[in-house]
N, C-alpha and C. Protein backbone atom coordinates (compact mmCIF):
# COMPACT_ATOMS: atom_id res chain seq x y z
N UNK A 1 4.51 -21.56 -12.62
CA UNK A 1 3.20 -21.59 -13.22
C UNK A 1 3.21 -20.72 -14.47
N UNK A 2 2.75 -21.02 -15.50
CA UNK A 2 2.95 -20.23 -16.49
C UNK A 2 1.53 -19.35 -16.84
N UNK A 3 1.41 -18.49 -17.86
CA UNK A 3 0.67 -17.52 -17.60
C UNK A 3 -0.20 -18.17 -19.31
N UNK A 4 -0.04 -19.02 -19.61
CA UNK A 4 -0.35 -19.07 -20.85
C UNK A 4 -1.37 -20.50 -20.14
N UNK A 5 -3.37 -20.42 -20.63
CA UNK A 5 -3.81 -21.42 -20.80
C UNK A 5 -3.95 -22.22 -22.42
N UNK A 6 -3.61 -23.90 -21.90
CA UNK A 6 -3.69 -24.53 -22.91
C UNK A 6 -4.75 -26.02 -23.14
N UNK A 7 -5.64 -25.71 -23.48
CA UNK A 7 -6.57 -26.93 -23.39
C UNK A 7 -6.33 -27.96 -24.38
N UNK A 8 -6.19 -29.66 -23.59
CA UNK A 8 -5.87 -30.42 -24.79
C UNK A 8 -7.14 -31.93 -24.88
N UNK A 9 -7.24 -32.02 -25.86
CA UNK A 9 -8.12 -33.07 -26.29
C UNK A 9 -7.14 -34.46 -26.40
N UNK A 10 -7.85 -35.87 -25.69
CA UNK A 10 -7.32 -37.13 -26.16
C UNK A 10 -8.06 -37.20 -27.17
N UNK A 11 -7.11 -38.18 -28.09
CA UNK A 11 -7.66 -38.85 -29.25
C UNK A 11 -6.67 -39.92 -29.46
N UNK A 12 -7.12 -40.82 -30.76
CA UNK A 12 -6.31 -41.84 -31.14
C UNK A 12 -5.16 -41.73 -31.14
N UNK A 13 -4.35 -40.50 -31.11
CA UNK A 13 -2.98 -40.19 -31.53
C UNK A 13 -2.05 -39.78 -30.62
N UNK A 14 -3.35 -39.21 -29.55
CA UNK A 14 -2.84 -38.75 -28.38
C UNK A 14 -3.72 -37.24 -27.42
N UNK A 15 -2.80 -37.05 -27.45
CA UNK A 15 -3.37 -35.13 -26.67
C UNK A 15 -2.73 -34.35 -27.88
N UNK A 16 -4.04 -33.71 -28.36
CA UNK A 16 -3.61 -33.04 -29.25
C UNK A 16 -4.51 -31.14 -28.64
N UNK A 17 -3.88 -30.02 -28.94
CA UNK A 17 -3.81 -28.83 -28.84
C UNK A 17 -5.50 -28.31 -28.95
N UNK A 18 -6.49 -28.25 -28.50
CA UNK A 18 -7.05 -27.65 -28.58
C UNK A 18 -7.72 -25.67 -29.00
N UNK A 19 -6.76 -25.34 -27.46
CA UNK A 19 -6.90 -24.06 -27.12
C UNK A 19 -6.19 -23.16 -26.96
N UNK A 20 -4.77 -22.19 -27.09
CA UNK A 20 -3.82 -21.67 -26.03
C UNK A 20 -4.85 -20.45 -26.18
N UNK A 21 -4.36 -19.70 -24.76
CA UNK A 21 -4.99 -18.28 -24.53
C UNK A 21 -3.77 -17.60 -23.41
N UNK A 22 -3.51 -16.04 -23.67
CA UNK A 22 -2.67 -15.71 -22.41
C UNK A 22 -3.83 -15.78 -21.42
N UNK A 23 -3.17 -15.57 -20.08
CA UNK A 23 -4.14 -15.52 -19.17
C UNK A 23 -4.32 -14.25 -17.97
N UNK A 24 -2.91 -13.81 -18.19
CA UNK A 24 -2.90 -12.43 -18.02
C UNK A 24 -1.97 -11.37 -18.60
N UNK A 25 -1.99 -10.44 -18.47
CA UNK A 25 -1.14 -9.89 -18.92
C UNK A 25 -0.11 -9.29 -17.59
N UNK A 26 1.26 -8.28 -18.33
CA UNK A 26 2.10 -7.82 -17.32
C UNK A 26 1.72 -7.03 -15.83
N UNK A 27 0.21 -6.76 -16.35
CA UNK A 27 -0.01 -5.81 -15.33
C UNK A 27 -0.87 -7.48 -14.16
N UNK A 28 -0.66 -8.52 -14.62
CA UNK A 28 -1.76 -9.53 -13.67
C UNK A 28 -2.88 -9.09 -14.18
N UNK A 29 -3.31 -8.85 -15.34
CA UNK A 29 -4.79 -8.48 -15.76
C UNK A 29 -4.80 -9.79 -16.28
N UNK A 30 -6.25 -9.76 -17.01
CA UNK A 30 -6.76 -10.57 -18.92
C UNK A 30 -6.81 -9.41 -19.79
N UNK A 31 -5.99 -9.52 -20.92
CA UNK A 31 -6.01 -8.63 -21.94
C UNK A 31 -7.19 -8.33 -22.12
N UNK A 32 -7.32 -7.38 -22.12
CA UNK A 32 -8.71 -6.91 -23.04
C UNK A 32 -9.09 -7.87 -24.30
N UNK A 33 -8.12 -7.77 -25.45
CA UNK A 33 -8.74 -8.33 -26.16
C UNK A 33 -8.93 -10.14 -26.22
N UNK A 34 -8.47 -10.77 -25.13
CA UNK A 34 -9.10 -11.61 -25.02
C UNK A 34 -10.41 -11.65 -24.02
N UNK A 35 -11.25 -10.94 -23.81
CA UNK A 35 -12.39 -10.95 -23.18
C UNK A 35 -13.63 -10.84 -23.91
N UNK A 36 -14.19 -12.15 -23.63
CA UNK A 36 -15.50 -12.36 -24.67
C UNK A 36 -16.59 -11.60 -23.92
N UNK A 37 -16.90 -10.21 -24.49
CA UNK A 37 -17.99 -9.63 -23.43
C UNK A 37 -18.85 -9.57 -24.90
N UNK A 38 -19.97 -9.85 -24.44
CA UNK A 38 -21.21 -9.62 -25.84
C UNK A 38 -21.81 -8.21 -26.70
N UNK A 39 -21.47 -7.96 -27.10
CA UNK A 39 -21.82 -6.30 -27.47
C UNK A 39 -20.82 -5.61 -27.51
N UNK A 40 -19.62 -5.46 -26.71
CA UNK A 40 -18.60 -4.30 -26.57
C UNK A 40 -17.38 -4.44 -27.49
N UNK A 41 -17.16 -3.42 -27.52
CA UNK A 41 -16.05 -3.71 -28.20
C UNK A 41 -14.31 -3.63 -27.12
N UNK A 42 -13.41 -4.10 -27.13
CA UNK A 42 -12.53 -4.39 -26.25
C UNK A 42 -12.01 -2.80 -25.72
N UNK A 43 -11.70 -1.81 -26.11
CA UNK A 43 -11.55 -0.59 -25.51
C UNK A 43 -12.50 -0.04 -24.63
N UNK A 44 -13.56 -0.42 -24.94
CA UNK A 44 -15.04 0.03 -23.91
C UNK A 44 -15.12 -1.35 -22.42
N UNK A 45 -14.35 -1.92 -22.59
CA UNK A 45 -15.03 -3.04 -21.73
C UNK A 45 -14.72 -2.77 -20.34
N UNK A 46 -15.35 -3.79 -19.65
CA UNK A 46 -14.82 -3.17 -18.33
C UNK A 46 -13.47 -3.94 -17.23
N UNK A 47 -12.44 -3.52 -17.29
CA UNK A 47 -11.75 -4.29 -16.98
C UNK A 47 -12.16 -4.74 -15.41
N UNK A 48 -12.00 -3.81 -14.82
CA UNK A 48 -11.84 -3.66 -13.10
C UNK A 48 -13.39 -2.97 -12.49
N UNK A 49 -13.85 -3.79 -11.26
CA UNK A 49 -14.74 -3.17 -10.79
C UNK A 49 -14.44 -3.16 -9.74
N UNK A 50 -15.08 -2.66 -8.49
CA UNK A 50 -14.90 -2.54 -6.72
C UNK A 50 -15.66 -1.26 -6.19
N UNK A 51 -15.67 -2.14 -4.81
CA UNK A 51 -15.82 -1.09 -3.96
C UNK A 51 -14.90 -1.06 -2.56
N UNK A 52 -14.77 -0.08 -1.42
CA UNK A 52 -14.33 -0.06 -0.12
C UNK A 52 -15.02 1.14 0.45
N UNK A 53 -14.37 1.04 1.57
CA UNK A 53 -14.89 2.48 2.53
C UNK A 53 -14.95 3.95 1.79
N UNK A 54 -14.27 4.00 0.78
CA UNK A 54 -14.45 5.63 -0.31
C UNK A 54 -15.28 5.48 -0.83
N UNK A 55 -16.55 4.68 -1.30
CA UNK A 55 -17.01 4.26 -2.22
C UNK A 55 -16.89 3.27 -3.38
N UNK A 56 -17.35 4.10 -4.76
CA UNK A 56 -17.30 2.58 -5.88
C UNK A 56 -16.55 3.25 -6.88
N UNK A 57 -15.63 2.41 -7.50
CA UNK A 57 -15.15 2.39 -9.17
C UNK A 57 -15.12 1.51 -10.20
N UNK A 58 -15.00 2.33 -10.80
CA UNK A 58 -15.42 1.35 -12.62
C UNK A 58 -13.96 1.73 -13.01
N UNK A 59 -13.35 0.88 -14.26
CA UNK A 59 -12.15 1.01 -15.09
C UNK A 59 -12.45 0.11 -15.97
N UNK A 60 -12.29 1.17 -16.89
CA UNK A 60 -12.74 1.02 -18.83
C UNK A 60 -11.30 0.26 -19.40
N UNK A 61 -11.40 -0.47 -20.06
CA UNK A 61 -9.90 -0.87 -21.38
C UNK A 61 -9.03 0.32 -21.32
N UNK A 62 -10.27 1.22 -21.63
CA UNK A 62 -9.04 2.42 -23.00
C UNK A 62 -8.42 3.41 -21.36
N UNK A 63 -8.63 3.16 -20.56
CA UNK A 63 -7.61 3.89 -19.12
C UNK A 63 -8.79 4.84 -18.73
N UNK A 64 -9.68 4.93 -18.99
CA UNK A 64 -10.93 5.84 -18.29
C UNK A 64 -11.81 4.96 -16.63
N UNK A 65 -11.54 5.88 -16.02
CA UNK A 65 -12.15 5.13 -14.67
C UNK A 65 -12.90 6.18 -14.29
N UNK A 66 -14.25 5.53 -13.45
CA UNK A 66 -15.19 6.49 -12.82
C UNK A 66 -15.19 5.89 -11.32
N UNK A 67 -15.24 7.20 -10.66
CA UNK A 67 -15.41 6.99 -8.83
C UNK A 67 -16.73 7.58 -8.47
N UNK A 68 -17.62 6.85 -7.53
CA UNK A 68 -18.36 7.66 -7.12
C UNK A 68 -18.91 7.26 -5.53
N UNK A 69 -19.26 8.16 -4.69
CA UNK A 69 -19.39 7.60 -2.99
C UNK A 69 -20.67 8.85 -3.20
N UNK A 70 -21.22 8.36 -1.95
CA UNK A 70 -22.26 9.11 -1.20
C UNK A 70 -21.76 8.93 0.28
N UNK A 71 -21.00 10.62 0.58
CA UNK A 71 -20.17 10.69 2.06
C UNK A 71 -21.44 11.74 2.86
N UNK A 72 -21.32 10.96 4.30
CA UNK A 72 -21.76 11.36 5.44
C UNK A 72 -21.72 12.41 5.63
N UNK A 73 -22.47 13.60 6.11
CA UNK A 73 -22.35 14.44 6.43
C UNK A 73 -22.81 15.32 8.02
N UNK A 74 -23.09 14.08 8.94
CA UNK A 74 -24.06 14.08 10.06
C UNK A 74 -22.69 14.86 10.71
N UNK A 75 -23.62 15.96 11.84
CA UNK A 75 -22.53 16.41 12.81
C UNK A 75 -21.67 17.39 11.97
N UNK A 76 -21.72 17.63 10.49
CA UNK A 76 -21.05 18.55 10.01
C UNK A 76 -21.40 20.12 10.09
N UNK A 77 -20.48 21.05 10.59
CA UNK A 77 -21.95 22.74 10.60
C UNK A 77 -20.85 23.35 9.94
N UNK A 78 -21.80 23.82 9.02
CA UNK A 78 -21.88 24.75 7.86
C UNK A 78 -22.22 26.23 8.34
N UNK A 79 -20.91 26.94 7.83
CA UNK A 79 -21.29 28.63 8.28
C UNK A 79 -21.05 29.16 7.22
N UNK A 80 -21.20 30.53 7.20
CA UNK A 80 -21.03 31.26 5.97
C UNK A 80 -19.42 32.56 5.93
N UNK A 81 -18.90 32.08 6.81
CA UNK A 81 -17.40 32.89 6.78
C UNK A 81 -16.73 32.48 6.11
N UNK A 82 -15.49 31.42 6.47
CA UNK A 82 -14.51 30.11 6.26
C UNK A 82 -14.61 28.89 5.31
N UNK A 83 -16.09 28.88 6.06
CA UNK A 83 -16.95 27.69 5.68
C UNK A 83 -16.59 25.66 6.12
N UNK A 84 -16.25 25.23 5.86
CA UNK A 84 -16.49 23.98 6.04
C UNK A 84 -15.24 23.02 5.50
N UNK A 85 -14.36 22.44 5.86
CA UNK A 85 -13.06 21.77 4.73
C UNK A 85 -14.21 20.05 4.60
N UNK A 86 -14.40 20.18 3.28
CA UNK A 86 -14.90 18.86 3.32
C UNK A 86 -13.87 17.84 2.24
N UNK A 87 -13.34 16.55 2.73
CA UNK A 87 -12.62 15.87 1.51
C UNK A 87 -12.95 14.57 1.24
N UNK A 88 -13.12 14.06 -0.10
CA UNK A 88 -12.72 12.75 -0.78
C UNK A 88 -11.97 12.02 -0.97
N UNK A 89 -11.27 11.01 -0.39
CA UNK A 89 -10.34 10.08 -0.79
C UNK A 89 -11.16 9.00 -1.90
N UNK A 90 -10.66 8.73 -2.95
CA UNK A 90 -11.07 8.11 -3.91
C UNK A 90 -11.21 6.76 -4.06
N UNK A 91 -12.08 6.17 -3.65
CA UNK A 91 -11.99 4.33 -4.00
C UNK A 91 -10.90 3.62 -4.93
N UNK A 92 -10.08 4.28 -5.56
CA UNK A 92 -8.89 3.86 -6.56
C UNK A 92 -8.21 5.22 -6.65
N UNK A 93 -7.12 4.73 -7.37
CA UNK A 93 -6.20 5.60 -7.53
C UNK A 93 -6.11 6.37 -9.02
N UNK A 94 -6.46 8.08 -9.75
CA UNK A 94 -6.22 8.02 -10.39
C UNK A 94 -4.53 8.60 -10.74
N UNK A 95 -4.26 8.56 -12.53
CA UNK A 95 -2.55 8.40 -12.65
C UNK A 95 -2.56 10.11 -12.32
N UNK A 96 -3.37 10.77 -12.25
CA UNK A 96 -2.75 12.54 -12.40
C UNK A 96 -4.13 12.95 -11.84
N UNK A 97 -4.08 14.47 -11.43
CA UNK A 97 -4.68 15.57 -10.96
C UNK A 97 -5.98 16.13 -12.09
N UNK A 98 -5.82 15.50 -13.60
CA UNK A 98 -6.48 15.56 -14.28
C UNK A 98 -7.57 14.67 -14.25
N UNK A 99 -8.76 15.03 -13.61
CA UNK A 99 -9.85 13.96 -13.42
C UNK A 99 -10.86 15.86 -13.41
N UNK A 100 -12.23 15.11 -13.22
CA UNK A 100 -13.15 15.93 -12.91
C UNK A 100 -14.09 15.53 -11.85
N UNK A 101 -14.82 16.13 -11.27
CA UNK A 101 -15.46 16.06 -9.85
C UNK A 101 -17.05 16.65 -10.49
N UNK A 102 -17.85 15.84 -9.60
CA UNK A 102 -19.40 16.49 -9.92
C UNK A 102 -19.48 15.95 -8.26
N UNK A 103 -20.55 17.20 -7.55
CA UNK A 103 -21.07 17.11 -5.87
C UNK A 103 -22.16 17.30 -6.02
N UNK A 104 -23.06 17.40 -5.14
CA UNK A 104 -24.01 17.59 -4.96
C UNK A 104 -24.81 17.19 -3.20
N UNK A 105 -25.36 18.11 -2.69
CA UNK A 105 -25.63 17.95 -1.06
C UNK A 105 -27.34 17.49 -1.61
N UNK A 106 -27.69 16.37 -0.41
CA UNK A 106 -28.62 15.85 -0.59
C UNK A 106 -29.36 15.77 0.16
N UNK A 107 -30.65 15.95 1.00
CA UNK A 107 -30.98 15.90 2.42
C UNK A 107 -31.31 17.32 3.00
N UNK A 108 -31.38 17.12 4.78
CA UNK A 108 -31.42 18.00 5.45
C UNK A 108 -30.61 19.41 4.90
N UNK A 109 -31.15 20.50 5.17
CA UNK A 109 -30.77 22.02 4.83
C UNK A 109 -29.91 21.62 3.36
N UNK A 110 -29.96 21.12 2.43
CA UNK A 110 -28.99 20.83 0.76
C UNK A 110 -29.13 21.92 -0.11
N UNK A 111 -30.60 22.68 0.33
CA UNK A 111 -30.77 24.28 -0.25
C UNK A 111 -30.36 25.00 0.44
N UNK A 112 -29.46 25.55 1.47
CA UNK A 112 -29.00 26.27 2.48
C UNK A 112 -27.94 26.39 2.63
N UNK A 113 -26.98 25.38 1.45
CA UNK A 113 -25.84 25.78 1.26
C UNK A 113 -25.22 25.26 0.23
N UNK A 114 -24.06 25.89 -0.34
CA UNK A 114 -23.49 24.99 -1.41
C UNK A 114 -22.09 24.59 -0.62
N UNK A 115 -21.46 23.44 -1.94
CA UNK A 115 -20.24 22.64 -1.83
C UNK A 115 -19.27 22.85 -2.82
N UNK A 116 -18.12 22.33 -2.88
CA UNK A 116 -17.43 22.76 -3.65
C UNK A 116 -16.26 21.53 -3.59
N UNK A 117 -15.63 20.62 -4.55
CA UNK A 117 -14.28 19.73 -3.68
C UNK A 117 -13.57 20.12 -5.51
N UNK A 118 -12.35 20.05 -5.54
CA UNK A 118 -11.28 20.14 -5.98
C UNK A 118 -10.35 19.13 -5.67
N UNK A 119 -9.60 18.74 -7.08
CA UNK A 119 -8.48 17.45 -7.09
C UNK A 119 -7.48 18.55 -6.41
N UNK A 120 -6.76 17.65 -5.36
CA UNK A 120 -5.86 17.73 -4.45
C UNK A 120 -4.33 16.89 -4.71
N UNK A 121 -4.67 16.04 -5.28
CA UNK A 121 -3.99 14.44 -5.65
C UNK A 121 -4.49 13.68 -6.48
N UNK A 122 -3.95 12.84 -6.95
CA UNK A 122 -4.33 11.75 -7.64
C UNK A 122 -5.43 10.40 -6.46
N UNK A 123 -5.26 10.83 -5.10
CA UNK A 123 -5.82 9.78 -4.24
C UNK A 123 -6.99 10.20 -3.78
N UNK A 124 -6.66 11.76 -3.56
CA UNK A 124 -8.32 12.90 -2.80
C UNK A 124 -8.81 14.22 -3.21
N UNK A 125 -9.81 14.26 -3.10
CA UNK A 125 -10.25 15.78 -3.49
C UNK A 125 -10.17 16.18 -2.33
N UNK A 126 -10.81 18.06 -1.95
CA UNK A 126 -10.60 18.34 -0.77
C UNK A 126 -11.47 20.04 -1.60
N UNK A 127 -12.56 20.43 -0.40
CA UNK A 127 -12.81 21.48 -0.77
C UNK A 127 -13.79 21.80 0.65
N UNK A 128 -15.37 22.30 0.32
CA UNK A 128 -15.74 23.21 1.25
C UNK A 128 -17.46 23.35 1.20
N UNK A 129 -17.99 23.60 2.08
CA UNK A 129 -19.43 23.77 2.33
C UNK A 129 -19.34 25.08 3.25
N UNK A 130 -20.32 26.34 2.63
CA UNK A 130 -20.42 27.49 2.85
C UNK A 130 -22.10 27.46 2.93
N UNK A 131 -22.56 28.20 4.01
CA UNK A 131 -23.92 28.57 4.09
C UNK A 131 -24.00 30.05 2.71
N UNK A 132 -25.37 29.73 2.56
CA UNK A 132 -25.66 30.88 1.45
C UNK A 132 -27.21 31.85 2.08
N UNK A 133 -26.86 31.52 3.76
CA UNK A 133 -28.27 31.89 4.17
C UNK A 133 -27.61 32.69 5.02
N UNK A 134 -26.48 32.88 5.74
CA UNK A 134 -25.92 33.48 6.84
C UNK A 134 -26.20 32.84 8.07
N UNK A 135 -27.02 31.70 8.30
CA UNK A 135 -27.20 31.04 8.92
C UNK A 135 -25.88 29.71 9.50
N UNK A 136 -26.10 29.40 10.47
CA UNK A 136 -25.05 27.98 11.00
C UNK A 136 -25.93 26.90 10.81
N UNK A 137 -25.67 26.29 10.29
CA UNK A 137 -26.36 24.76 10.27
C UNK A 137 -25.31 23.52 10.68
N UNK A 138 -26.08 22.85 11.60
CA UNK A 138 -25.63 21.74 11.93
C UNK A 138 -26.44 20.35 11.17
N UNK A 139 -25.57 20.01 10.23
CA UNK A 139 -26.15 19.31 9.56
C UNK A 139 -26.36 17.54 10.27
N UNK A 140 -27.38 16.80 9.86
CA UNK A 140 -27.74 15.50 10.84
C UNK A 140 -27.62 14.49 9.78
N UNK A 141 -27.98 13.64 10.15
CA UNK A 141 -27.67 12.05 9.44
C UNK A 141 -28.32 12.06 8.38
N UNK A 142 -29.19 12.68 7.41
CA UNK A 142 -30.09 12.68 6.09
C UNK A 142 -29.73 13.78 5.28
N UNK A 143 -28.35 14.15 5.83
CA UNK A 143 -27.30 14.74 4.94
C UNK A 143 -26.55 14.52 4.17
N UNK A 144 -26.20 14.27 3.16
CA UNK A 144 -24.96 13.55 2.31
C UNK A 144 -24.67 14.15 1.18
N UNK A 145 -23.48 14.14 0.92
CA UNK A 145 -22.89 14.75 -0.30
C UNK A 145 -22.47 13.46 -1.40
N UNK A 146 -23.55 13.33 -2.33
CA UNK A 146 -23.24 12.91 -3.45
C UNK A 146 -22.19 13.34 -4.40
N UNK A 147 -21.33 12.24 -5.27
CA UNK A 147 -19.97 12.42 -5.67
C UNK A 147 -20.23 11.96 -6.55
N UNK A 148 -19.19 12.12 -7.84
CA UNK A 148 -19.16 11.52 -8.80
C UNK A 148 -17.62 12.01 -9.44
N UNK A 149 -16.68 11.22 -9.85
CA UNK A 149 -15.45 12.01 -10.85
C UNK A 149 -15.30 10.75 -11.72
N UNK A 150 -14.78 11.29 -12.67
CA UNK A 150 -13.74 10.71 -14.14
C UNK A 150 -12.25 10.94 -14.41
N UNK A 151 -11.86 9.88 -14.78
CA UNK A 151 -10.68 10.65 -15.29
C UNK A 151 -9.90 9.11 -15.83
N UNK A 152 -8.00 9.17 -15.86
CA UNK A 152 -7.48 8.11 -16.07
C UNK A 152 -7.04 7.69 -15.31
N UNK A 153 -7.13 6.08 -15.43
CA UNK A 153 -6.47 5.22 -14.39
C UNK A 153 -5.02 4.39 -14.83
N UNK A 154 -5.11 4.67 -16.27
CA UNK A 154 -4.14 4.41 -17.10
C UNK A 154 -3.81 5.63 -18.39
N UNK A 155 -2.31 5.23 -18.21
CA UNK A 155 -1.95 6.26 -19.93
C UNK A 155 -2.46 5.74 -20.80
C-alpha cells in the first residue's frame, strides 16, 4: 500500500492526475503541513488528541504537549509529619524530565492542606500531601487533585 494519495479524473483522453498528497509521514502521522485547519498556522496545529485512565492530552506540530487529569483522592489521609506519597502517571509520554506540573486540591478539607508532585520520569510525577493544620484528615470522594503539565513530546 503506498503512503502517497492520488486522485484521478476520466476524461476524453483518459485518467488524468488530479491530486497527489503524502498521507503520512515516517512517524504514521499527516504532515503538518498538509493539514487544512482554518486559522492556524501548521506549527500551532494540533496533531494528536486522547484520552485513557491518566487523563487527557493535547500535542501541538512544533513538539509541545499538554496533560491534564483530575485524580481521586477518596480514602486518602493526610498528616502533617511524612505526609502523603501522591503520584501521576501521564496520559502520554513526555521525551525528558523537562515538563512542568501545576496541582491543585479541590473539595473536601483542599484548605487543610497542601500538595506538591514533581517529574519523576518522562511517564509520572510523584510527590506529597501534608496537613498544614496538624490535624489527620481522611479525605472522601469530593476530594480531587486537579493537574495540569507541559512540556515536549517531540525534539
Amino acid at each position: 500500500m503506498s503512503d502517497i494519495l492520488e486522485i484521478l479524473a476520466r476524461d476524453d483522453g483518459g485518467l488524468a492526475s488530479l491530486l497527489k498528497s503524502v498521507l503520512l509521514d515516517s512517524e504514521g502521522k499527516v504532515p503538518a503541513d498538509r493539514l487544512r485547519i482554518v486559522g492556524a498556522l501548521a506549527s500551532g496545529a494540533i496533531i494528536e488528541s486522547g484520552s485513557n485512565a491518566n487523563g487527557y492530552y493535547v500535542k501541538l506540530a512544533d513538539g509541545t504537549m499538554f496533560c491534564s487529569a483530575l485524580l481521586e483522592l477518596d480514602g486518602v489521609v493526610v498528616t502533617n509529619d511524612d505526609g502523603t506519597i501522591l503520584a501521576w502517571a501521564f496520559p502520554a509520554t513526555y521525551i525528558d524530565t523537562n515538563y512542568k506540573l501545576f496541582c491543585a486540591a479541590i473539595g473536601y478539607a483542599s484548605n487543610r492542606f497542601y500538595v506538591t508532585l514533581a517529574p519523576q520520569s518522562a511517564s509520572y510525577a510523584q510527590g506529597g500531601a501534608i496537613s498544614i493544620t496538624g490535624n489527620i484528615w481522611t479525605l472522601n470522594a469530593s476530594t480531587k487533585l486537579q493537574t495540569i503539565s507541559f512540556g515536549r513530546w517531540k525534539a
